[in-house]
C-alpha atoms as a PDB file:
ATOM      1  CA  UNK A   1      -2.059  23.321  19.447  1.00  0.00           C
ATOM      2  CA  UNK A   2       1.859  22.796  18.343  1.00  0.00           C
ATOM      3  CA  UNK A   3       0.864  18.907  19.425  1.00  0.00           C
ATOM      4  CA  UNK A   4      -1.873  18.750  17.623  1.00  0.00           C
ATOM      5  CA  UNK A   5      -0.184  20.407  14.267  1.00  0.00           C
ATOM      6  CA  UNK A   6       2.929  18.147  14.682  1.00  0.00           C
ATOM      7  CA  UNK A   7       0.524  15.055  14.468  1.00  0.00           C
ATOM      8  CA  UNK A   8      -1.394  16.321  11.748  1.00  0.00           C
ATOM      9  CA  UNK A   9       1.995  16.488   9.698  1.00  0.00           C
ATOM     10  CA  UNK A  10       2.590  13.413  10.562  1.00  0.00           C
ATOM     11  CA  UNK A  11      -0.022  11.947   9.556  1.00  0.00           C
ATOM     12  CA  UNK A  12      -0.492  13.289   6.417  1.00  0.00           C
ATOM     13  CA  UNK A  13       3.523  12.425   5.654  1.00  0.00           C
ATOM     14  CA  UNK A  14       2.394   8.635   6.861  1.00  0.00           C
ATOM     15  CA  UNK A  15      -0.034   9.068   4.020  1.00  0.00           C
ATOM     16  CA  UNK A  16       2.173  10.611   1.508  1.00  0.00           C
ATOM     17  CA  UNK A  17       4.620   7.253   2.015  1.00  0.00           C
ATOM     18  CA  UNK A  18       1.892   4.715   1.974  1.00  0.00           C
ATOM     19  CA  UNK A  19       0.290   6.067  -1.339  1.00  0.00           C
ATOM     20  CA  UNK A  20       3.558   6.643  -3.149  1.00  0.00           C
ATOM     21  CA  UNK A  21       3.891   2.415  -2.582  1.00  0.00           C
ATOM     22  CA  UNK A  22       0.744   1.899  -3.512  1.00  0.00           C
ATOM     23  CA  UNK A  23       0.268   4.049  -6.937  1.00  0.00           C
ATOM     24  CA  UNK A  24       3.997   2.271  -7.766  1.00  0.00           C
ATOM     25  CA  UNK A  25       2.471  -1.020  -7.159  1.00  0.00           C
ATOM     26  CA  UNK A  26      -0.230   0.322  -9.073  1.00  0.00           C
ATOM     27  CA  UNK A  27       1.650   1.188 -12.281  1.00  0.00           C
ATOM     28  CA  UNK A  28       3.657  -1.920 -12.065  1.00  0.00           C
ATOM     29  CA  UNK A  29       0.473  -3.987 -12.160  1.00  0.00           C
ATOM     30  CA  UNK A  30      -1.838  -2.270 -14.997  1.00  0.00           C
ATOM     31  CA  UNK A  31       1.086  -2.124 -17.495  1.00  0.00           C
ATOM     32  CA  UNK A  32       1.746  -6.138 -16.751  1.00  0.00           C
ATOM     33  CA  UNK A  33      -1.239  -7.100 -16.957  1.00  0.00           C
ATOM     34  CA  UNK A  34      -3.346  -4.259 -19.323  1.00  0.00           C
ATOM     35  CA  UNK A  35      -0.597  -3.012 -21.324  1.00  0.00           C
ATOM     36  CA  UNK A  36       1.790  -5.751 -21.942  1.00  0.00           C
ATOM     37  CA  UNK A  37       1.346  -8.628 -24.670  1.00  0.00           C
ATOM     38  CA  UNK A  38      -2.023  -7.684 -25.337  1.00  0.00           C
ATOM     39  CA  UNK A  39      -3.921  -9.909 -27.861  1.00  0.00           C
ATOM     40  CA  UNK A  40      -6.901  -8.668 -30.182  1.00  0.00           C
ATOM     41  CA  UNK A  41      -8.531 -10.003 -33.379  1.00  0.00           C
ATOM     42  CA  UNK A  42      -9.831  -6.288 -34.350  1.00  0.00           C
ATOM     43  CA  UNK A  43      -8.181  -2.518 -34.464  1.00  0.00           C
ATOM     44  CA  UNK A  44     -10.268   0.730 -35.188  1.00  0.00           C
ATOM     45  CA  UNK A  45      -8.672   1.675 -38.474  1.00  0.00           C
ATOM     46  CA  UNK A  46      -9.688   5.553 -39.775  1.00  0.00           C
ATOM     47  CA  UNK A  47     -12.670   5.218 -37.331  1.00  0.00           C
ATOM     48  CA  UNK A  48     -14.055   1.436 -38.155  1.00  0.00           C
ATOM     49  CA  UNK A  49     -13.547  -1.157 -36.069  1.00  0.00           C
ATOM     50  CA  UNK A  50     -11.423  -3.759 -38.402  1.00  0.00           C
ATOM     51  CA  UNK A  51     -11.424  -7.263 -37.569  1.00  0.00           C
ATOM     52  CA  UNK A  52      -9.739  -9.681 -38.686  1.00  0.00           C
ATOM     53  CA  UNK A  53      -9.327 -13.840 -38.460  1.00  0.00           C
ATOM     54  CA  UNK A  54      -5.574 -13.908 -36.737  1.00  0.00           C
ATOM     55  CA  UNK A  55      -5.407 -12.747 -33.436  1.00  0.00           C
ATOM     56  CA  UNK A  56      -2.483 -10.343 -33.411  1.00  0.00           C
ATOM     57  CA  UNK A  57      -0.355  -9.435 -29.917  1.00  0.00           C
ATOM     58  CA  UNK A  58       0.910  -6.101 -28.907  1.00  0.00           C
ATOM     59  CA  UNK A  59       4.060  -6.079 -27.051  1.00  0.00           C
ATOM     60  CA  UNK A  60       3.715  -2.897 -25.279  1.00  0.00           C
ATOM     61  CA  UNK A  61       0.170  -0.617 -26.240  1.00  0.00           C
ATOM     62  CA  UNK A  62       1.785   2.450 -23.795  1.00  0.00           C
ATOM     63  CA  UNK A  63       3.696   4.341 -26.509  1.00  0.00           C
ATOM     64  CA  UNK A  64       2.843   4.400 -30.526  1.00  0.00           C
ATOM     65  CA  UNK A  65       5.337   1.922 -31.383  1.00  0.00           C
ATOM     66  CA  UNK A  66       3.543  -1.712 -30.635  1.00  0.00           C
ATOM     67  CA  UNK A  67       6.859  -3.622 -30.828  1.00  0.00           C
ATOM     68  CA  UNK A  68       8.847  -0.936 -28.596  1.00  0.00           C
ATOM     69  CA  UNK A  69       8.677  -2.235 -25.081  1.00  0.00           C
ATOM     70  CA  UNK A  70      11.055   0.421 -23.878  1.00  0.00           C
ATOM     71  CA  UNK A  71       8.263   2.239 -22.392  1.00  0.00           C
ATOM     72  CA  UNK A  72       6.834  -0.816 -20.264  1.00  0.00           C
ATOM     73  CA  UNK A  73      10.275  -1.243 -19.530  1.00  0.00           C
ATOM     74  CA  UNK A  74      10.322   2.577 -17.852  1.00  0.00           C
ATOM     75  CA  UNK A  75       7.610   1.871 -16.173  1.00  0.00           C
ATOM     76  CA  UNK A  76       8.243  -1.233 -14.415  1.00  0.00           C
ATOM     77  CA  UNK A  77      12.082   0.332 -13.407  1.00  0.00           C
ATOM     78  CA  UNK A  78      11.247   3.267 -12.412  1.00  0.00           C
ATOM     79  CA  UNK A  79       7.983   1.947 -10.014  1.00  0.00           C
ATOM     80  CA  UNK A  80      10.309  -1.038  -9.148  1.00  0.00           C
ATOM     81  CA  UNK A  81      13.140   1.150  -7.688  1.00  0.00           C
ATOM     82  CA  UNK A  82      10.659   3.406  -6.097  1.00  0.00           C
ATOM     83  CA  UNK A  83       8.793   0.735  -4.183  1.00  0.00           C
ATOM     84  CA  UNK A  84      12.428  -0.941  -3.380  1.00  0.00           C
ATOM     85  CA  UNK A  85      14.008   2.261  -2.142  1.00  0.00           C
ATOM     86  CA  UNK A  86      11.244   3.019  -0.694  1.00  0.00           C
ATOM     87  CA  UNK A  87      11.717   0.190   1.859  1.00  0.00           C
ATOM     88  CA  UNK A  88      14.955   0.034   1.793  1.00  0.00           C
ATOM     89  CA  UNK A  89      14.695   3.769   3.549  1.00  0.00           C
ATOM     90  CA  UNK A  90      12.677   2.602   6.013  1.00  0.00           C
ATOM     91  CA  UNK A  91      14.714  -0.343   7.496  1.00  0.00           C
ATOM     92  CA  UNK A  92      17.583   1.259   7.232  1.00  0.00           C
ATOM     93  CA  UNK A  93      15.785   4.081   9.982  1.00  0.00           C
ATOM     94  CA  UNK A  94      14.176   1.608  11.624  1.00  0.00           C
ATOM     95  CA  UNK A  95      17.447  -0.156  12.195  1.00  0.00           C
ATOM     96  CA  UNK A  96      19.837   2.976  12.962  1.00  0.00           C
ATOM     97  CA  UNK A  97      17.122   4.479  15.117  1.00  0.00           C
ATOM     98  CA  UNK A  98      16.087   7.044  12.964  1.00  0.00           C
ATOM     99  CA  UNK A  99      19.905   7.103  11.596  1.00  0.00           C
ATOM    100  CA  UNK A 100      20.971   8.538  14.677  1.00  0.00           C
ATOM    101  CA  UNK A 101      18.434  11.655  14.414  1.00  0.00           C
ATOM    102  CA  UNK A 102      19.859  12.443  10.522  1.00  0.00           C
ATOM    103  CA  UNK A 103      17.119  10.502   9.238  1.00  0.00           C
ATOM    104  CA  UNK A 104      15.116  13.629   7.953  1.00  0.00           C
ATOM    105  CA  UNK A 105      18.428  14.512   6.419  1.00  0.00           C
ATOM    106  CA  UNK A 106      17.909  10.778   4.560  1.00  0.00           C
ATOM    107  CA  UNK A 107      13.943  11.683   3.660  1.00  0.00           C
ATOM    108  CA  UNK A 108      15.019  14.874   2.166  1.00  0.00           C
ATOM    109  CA  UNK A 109      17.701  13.145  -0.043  1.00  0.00           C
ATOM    110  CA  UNK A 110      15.442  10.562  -1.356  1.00  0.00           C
ATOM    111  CA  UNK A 111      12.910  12.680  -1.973  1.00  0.00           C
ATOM    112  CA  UNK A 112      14.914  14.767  -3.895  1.00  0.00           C
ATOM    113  CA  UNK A 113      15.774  12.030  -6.167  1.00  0.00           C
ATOM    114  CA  UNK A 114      12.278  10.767  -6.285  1.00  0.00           C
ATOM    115  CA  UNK A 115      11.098  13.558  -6.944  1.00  0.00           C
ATOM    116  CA  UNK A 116      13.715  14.695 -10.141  1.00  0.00           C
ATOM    117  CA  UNK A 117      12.836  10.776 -11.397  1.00  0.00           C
ATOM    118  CA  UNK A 118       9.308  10.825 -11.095  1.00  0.00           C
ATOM    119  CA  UNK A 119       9.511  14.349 -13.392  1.00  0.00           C
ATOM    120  CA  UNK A 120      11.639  13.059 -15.328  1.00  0.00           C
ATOM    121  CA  UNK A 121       9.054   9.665 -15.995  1.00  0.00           C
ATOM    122  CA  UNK A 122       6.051  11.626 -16.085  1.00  0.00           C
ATOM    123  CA  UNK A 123       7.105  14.413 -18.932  1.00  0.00           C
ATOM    124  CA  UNK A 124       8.257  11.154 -20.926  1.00  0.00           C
ATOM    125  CA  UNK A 125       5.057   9.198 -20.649  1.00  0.00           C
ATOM    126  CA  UNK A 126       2.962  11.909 -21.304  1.00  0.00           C
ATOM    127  CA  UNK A 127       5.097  12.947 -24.667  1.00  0.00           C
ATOM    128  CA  UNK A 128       4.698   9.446 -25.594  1.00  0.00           C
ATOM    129  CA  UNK A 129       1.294   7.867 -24.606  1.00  0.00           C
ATOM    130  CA  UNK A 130      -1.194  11.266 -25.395  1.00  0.00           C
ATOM    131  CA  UNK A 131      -0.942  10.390 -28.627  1.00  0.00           C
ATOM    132  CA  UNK A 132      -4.255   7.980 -29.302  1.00  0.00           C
ATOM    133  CA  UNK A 133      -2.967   6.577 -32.849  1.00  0.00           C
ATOM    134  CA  UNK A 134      -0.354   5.887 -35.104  1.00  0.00           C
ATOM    135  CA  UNK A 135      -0.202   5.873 -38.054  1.00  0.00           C
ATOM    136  CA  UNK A 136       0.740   2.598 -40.504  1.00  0.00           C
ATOM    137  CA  UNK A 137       1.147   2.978 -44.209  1.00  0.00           C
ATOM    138  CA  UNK A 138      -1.876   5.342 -45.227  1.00  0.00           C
ATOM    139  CA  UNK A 139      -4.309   4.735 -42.007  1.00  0.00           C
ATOM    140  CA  UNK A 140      -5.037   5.689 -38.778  1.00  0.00           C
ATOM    141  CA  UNK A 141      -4.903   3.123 -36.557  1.00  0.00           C
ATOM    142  CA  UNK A 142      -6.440   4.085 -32.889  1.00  0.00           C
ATOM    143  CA  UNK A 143      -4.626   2.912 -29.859  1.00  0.00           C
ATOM    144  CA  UNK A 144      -5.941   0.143 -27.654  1.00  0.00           C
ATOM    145  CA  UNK A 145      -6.380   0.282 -23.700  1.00  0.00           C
ATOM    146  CA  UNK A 146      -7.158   3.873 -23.912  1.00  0.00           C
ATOM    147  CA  UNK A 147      -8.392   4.710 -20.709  1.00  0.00           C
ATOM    148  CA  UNK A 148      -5.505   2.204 -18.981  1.00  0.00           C
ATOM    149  CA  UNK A 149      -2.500   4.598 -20.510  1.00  0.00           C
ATOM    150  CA  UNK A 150      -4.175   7.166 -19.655  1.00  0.00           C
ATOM    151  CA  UNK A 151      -4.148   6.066 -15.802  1.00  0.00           C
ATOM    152  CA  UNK A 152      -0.625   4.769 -16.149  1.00  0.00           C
ATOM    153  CA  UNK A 153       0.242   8.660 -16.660  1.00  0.00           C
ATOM    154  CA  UNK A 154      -2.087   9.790 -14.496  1.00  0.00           C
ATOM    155  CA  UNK A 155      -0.486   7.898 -11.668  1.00  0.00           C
ATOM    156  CA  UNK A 156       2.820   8.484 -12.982  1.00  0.00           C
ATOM    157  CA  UNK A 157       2.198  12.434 -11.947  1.00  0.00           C
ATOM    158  CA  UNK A 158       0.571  11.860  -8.802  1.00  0.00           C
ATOM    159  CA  UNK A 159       3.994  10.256  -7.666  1.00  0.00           C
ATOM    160  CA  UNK A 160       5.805  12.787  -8.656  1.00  0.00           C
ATOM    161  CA  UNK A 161       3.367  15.282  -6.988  1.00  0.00           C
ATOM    162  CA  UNK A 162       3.905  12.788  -3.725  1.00  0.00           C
ATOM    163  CA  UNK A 163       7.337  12.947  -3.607  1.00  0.00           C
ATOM    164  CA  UNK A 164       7.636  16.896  -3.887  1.00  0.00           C
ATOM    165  CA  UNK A 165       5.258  17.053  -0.895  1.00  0.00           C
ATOM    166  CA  UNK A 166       7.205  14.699   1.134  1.00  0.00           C
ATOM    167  CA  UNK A 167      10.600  16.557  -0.187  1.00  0.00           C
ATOM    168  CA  UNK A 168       8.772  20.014   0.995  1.00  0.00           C
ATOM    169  CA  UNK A 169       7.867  18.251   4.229  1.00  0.00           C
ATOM    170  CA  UNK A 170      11.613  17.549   5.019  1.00  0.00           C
ATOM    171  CA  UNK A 171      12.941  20.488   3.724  1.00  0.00           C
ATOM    172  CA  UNK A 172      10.798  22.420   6.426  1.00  0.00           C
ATOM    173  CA  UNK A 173      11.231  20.263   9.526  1.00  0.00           C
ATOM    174  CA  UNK A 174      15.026  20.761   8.770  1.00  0.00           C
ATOM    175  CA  UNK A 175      14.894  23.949   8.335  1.00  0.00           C
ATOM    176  CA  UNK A 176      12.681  24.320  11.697  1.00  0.00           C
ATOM    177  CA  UNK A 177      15.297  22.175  13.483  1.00  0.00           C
ATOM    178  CA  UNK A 178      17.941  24.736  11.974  1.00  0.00           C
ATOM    179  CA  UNK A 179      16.633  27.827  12.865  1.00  0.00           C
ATOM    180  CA  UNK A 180      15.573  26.376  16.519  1.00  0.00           C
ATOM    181  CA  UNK A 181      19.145  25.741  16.813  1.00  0.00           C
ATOM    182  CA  UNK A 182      20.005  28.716  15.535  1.00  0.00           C
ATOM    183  CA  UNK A 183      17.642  30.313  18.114  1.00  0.00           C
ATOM    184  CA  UNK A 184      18.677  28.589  21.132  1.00  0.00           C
ATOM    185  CA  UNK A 185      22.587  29.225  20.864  1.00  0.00           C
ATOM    186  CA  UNK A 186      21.590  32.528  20.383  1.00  0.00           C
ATOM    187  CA  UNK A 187      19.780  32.734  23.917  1.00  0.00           C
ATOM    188  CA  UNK A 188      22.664  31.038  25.232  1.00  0.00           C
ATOM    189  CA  UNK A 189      24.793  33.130  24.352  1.00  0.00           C
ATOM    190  CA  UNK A 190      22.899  36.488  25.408  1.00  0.00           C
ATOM    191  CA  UNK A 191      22.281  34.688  29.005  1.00  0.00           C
ATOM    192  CA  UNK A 192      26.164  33.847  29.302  1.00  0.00           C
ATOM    193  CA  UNK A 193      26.811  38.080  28.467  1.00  0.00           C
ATOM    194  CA  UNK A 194      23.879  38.810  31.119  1.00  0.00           C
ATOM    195  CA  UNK A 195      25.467  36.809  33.538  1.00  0.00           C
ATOM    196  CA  UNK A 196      28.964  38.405  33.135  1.00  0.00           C
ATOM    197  CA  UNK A 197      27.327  41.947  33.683  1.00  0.00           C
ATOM    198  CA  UNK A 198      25.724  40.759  36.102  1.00  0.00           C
ATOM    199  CA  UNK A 199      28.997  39.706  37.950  1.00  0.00           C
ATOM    200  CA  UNK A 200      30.643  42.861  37.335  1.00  0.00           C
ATOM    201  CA  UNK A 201      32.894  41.666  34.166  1.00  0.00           C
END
């Protein structure tokens, strides 16, 4: 049964890793291609749909500020030095055989500081892209790519939600590996005093 739970744990960590890559990847490739320098002829103005002969382009459509591409910038840093550390992590185990049995000590770190930047990310995008208009001179102009910010975010928080479970992982297979530790000098210790009355010391 201890087997069996072990592997489950593992597994589910194996997922955890995978599918913090992949919604990074993810991010990175819906703001690049949905979000970024987006061209349209029309805009919903105070709830019509305005079009108009010159096709204007939208440098970033994730925050309320069209021209701001500090946002897109965010997201493509943050997901880029996820993905890269990410990887980075891995060879760097692979390579030091698990880092010489530390390497949960090396999980536990990282995902610690994925976790704090993915929180960190998250609060900021969701401040910044729940908003669904802005507002120039006297109208309401409605934000474009709707539903596509409102995955970027989405994703955005499932990281962060990856990460703690990984970090929460870690935190208990240390903890395990402490208190085991712990346990076991204990025993050794009460079997070296046996022994001794035993002999008569």
């Amino acid at each position: 049964m201890g087997c069996l739970t072990t592997l489950f744990w593992k597994l589910l960590t194996w997922i955890a890793e995978i599918a913090k890559i992949a919604c990074a990847a993810a991010i990175i490739a819906i703001v690049a291609v949905k979000l970024t320098n987006i061209s349209t002829n029309s805009l919903n103005v105070n709830g019509t749909n305005v079009s108009f002969n010159n096709s204007a382009t939208m440098e970033c459509v994730l925050g309320t500020d069209l021209k701001d591409h500090s946002l897109c910038t965010v997201a493509f840093a943050v997901s880029g030095i996820s993905i890269a550390l990410s990887f980075a992590v891995a060879i760097l185990l692979c390579c030091t055989c698990n880092l010489c049995g530390l390497g949960p000590v090396l999980e536990l770190a990282f995902a610690f500081v994925g976790t704090l930047m993915w929180l960190a990310t998250s609060i900021v995008m969701t401040k910044n892209v729940q908003g669904t208009s802005y507002s120039l001179s006297s109208f309401s102009v409605s934000m474009p790519q709707e539903n596509w910010r409102t995955t970027v975010v989405a994703l955005t928080w499932t990281e962060f939600g990856l990460f703690l479970f990984i970090f929460f992982v870690y935190m208990v297979k240390i903890l395990s590996a402490a208190c085991g530790c712990f346990t076991c000098c204990c025993d050794d210790e009460d079997e070296e005093k046996g022994n001794k009355v035993h002999a008569g010391y």
